[in-house]
Every structure is written in C-alpha cells, then in structure tokens.
N, C-alpha and C. Protein backbone atom coordinates (compact mmCIF):
# COMPACT_ATOMS: atom_id res chain seq x y z
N UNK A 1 -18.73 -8.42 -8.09
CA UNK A 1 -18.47 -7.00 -8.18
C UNK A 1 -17.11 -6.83 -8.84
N UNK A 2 -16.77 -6.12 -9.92
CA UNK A 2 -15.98 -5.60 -10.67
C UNK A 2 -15.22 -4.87 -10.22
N UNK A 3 -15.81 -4.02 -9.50
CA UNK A 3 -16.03 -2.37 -9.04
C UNK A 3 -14.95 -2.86 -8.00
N UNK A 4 -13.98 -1.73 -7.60
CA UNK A 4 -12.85 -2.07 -6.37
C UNK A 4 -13.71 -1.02 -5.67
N UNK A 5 -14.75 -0.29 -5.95
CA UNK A 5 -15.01 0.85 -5.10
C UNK A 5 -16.67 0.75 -4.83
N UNK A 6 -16.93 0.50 -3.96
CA UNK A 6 -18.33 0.40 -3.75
C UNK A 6 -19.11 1.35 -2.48
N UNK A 7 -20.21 1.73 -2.68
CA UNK A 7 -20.92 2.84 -1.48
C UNK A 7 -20.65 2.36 -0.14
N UNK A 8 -20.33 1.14 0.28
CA UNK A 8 -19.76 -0.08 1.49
C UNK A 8 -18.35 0.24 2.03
N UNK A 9 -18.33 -0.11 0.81
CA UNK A 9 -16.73 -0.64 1.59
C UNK A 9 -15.45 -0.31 0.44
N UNK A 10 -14.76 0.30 0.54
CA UNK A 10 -13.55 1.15 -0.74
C UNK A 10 -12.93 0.02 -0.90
N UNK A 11 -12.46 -0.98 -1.37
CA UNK A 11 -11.40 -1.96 -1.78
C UNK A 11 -10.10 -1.34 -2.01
N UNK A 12 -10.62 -0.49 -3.38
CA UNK A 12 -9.03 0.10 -3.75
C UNK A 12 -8.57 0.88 -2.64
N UNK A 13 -8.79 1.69 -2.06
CA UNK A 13 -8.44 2.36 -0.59
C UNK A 13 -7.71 1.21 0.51
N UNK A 14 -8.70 0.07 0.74
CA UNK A 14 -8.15 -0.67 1.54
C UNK A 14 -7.17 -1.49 1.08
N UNK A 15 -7.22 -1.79 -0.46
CA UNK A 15 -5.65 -2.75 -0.86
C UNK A 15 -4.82 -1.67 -1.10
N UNK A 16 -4.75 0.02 -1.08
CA UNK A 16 -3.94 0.39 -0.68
C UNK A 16 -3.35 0.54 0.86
N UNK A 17 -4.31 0.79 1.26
CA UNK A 17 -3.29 0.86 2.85
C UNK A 17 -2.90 -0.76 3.32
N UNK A 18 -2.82 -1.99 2.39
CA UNK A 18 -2.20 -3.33 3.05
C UNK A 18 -1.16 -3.48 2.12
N UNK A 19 -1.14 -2.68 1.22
CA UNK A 19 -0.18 -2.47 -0.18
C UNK A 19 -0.85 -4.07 -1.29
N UNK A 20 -1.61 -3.84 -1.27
CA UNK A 20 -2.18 -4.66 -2.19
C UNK A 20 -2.57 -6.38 -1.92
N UNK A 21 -2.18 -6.41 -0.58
CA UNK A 21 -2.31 -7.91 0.12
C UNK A 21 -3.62 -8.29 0.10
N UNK A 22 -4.72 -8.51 -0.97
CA UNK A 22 -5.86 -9.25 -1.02
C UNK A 22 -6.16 -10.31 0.09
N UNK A 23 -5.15 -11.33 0.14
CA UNK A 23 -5.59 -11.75 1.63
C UNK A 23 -5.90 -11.67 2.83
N UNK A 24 -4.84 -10.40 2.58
CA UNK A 24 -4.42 -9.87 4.48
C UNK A 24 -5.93 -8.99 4.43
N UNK A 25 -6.41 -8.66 4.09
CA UNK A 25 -7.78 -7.61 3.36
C UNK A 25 -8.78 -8.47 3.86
N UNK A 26 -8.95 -9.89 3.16
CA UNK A 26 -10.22 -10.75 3.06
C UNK A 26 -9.84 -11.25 4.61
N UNK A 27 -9.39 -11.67 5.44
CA UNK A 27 -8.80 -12.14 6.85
C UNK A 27 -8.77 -10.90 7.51
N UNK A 28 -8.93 -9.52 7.38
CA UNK A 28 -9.75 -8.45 8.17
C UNK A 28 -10.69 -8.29 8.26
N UNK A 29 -10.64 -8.02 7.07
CA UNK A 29 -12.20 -7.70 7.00
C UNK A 29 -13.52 -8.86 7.42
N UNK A 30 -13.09 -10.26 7.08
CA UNK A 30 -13.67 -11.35 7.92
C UNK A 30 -13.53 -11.34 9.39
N UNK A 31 -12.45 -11.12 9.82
CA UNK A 31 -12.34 -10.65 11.19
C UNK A 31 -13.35 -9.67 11.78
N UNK A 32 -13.32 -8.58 11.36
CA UNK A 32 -14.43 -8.05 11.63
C UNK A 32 -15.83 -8.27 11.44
N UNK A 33 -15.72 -8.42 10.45
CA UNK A 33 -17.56 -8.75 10.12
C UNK A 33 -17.91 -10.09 11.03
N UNK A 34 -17.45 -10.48 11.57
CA UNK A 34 -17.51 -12.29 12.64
C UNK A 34 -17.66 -11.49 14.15
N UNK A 35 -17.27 -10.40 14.37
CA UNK A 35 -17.17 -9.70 15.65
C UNK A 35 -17.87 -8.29 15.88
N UNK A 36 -18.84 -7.39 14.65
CA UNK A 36 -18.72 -6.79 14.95
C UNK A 36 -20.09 -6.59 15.54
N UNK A 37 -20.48 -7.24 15.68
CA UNK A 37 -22.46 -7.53 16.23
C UNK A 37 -22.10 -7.48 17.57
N UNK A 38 -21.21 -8.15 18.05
CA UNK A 38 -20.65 -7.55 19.80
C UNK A 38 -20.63 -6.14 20.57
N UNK A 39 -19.80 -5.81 19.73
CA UNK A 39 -19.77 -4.25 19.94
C UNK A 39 -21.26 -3.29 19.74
N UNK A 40 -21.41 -3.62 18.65
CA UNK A 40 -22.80 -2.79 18.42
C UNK A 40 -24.02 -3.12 19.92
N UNK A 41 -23.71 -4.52 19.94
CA UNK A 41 -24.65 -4.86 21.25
C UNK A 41 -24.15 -4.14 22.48
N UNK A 42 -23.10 -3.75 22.64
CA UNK A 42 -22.23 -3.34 23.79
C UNK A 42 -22.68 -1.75 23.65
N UNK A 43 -22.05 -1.19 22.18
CA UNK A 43 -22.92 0.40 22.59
C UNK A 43 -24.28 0.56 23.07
N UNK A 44 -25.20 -0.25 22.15
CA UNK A 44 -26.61 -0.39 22.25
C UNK A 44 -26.62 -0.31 24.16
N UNK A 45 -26.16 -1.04 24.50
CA UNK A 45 -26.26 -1.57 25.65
C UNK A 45 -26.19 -0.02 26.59
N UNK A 46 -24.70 0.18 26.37
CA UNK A 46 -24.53 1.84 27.41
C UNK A 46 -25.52 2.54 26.60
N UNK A 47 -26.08 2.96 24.96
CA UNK A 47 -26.68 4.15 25.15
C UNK A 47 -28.03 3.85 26.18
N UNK A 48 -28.44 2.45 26.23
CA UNK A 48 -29.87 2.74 26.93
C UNK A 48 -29.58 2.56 28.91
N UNK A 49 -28.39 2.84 28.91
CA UNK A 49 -27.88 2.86 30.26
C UNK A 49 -27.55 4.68 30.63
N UNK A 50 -27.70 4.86 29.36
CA UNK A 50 -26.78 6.65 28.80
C UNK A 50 -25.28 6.56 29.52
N UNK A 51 -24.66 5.73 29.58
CA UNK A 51 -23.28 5.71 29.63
C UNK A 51 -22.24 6.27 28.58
N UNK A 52 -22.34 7.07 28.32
CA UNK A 52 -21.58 8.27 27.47
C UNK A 52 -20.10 7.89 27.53
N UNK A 53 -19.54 7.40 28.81
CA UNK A 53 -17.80 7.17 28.92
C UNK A 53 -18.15 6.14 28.00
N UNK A 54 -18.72 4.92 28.73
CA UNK A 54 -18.35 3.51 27.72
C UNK A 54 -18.42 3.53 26.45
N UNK A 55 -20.07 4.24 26.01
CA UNK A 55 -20.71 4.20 24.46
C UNK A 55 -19.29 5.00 23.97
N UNK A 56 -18.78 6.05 23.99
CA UNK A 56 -17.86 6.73 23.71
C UNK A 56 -16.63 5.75 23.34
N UNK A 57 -16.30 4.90 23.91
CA UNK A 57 -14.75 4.10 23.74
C UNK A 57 -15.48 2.79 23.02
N UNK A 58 -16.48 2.70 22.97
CA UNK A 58 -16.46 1.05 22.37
C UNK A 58 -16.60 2.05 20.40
N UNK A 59 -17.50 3.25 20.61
CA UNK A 59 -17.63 4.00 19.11
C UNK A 59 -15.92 4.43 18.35
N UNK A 60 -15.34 4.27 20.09
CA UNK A 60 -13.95 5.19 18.99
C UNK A 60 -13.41 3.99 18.07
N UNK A 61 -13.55 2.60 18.99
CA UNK A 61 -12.95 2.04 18.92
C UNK A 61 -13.15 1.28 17.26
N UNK A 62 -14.50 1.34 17.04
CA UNK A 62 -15.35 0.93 15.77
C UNK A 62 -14.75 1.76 14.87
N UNK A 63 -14.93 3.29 15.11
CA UNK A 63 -14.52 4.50 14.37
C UNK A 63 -13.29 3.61 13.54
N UNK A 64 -12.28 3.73 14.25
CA UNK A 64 -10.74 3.76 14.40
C UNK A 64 -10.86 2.01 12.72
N UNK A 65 -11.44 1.05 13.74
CA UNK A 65 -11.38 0.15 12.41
C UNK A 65 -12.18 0.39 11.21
N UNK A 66 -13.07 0.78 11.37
CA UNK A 66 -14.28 1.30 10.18
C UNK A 66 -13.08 2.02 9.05
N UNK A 67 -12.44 2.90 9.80
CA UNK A 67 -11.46 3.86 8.66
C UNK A 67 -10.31 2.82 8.45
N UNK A 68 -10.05 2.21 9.53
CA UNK A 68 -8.97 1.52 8.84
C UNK A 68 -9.10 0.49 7.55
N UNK A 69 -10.60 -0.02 7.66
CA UNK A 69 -10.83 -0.72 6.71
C UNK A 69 -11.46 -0.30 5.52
N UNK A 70 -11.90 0.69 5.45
CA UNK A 70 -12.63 1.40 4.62
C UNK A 70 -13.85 1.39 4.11
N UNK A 71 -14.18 1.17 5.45
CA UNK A 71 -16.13 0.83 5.10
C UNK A 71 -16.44 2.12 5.54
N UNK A 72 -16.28 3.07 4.55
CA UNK A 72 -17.11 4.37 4.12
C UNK A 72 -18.11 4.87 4.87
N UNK A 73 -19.50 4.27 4.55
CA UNK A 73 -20.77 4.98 5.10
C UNK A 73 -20.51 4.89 6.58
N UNK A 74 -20.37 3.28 6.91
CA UNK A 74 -20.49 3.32 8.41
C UNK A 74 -19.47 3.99 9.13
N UNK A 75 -18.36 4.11 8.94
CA UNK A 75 -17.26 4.92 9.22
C UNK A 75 -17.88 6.45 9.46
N UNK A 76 -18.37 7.16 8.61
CA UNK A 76 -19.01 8.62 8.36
C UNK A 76 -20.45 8.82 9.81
N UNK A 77 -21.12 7.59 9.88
CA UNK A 77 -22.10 7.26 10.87
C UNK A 77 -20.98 7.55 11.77
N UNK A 78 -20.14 6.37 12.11
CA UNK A 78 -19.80 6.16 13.42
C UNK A 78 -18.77 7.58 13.93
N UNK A 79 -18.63 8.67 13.08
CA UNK A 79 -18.00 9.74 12.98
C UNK A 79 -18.81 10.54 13.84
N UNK A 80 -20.35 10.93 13.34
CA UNK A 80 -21.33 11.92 13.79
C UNK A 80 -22.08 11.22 14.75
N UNK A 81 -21.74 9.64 15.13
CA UNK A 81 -22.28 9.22 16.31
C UNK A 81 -21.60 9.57 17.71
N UNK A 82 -20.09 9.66 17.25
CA UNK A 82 -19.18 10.55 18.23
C UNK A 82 -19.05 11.40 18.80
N UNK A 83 -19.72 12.59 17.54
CA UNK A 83 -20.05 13.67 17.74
C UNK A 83 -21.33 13.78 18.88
N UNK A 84 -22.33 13.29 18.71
CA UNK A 84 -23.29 13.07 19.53
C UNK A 84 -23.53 12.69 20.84
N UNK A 85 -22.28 11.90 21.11
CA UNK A 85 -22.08 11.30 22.31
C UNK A 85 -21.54 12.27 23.10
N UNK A 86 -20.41 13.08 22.31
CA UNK A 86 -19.69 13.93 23.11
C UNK A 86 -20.80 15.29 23.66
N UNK A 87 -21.66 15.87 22.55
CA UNK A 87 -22.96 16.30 23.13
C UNK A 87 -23.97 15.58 23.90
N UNK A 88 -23.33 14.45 24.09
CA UNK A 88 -24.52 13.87 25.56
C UNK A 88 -26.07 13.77 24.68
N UNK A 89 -25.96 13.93 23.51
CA UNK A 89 -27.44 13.92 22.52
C UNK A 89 -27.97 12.16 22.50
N UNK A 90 -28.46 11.56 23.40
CA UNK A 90 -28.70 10.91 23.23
C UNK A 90 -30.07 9.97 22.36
N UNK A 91 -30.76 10.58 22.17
CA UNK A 91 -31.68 10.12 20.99
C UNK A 91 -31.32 10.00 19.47
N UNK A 92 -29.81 11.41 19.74
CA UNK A 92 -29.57 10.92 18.34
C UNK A 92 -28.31 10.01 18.32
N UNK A 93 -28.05 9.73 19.55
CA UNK A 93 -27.08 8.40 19.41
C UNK A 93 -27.56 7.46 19.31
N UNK A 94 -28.76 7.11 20.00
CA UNK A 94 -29.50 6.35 19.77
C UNK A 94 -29.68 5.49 18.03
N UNK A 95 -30.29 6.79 17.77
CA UNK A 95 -30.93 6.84 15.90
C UNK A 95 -29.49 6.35 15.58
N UNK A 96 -28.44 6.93 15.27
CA UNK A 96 -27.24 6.63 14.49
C UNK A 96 -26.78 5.34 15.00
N UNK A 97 -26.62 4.61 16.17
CA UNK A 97 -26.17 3.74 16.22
C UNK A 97 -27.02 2.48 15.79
N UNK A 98 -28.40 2.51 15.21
CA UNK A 98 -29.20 1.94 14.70
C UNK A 98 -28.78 2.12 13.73
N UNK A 99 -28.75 3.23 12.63
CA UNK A 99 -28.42 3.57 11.24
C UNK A 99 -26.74 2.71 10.91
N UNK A 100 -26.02 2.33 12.36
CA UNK A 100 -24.93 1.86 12.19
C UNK A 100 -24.35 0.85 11.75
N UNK A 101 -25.47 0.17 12.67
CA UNK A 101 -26.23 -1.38 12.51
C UNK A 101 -26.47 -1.47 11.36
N UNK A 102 -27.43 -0.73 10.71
CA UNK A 102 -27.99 -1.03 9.36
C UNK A 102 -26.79 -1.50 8.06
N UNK A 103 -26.09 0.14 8.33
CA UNK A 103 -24.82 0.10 7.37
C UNK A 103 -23.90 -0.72 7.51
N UNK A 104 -23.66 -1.20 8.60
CA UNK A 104 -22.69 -2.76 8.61
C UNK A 104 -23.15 -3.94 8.20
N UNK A 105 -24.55 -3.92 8.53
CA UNK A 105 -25.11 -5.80 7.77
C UNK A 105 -25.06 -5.17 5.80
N UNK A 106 -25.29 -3.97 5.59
CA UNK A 106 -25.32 -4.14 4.19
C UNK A 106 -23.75 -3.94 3.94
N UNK A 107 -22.65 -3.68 4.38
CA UNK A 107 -21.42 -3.77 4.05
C UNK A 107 -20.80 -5.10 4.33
N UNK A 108 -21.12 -5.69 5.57
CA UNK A 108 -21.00 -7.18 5.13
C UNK A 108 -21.47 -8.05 4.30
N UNK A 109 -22.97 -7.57 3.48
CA UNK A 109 -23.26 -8.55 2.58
C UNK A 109 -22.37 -8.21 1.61
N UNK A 110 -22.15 -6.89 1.17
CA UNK A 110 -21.14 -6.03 -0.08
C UNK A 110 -19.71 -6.96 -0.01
N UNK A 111 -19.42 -7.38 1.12
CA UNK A 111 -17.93 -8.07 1.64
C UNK A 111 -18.32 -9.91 0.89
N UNK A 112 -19.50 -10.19 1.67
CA UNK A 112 -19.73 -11.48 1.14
C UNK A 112 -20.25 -11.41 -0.32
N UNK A 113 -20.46 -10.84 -0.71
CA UNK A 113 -20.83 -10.87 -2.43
C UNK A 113 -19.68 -10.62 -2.96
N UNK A 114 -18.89 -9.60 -2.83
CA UNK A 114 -17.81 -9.24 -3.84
C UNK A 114 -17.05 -10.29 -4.65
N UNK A 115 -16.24 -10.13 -5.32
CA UNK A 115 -15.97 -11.02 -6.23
C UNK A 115 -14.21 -10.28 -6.51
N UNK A 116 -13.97 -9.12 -5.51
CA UNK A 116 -12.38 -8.79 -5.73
C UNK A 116 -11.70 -10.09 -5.06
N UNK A 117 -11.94 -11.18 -4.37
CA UNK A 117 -10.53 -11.97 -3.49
C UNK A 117 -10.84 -12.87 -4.65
C-alpha cells in the first residue's frame, strides 16, 4: 500500500500524532492487533450477560485506543456501540459489536499488508 490513508486504518493521522515515529506506530499498532481478540471476547461476554457497566468500560476503553490509533471505521463502530450501551439497546450492541469484530480482522489484515514500515 502506497496510500498513507486507507478505509482501516489513517497512517498519515497516526504518524502524525507519534510525530512521524514509523516504529513507535508499527510496535502499537502490533500491540494491539496481538490483544485485541481479548477484549472483544470480554464485551461479547457482558453483552450476553447484558452487563451494561462492564460492556461499557471494556468499549470505552477500545474507543479511547481505536482513536488513538486511527483505525477509522472501527473507531466510528465502537463510537455508536457506546451510544447503545448507554441506551441499554442491547441487540444493537449486540449487532455492532459483531460489526466490530468484523472491522478489526479487516484492519489488521490492512496493518499486515501495508507496505508504509
């Protein structure tokens, strides 16, 4: 990939907020993508418990890195999955945190294909 900007994951966004540290970038963002199937199992887990406190803090917590790293779509998911939780809507937390899932295995492949490091 050429492209610093992809429907995944923003590069140029994220080598701006490390000020351009390509490594420190590829050693996050690996960081995450190695850990983030935990968490998703962990919301999964409270929404079918409907634990709204927990699902709520393990989503902020995704939220919070999703933007920090700049994986776009799932970031925007894990935004209106928040929203949902805080309405106690649980079917559609349900749906989105599936759709969440989805958008992270294709932003990790976007991470393992790229060709910016």
């Amino acid at each position: 990939m050429n492209n610093l900007k992809s429907k995944d994951i923003d590069f140029q966004e994220l080598f701006i907020r490390i000020s351009g540290n390509k490594d420190l970038a590829k050693r996050m963002l690996f960081s995450f993508f190695s850990s983030y199937k935990e968490n998703i199992k962990l919301l999964n887990d409270f929404l079918e418990k409907d634990n709204f406190v927990l699902a709520k803090k393990i989503n902020h917590k995704l939220l919070g890195v999703l933007g920090n790293l700049a994986i776009k779509n799932a970031f925007f998911i894990s935004l209106n999955l928040g929203k949902s939780l805080e309405n106690k809507k649980i079917d559609i937390a349900k749906k989105l945190s599936k759709d969440l899932e989805l958008k992270l295995k294709i932003a990790k492949k976007t991470f393992e294909e790229n060709k910016v490091f």
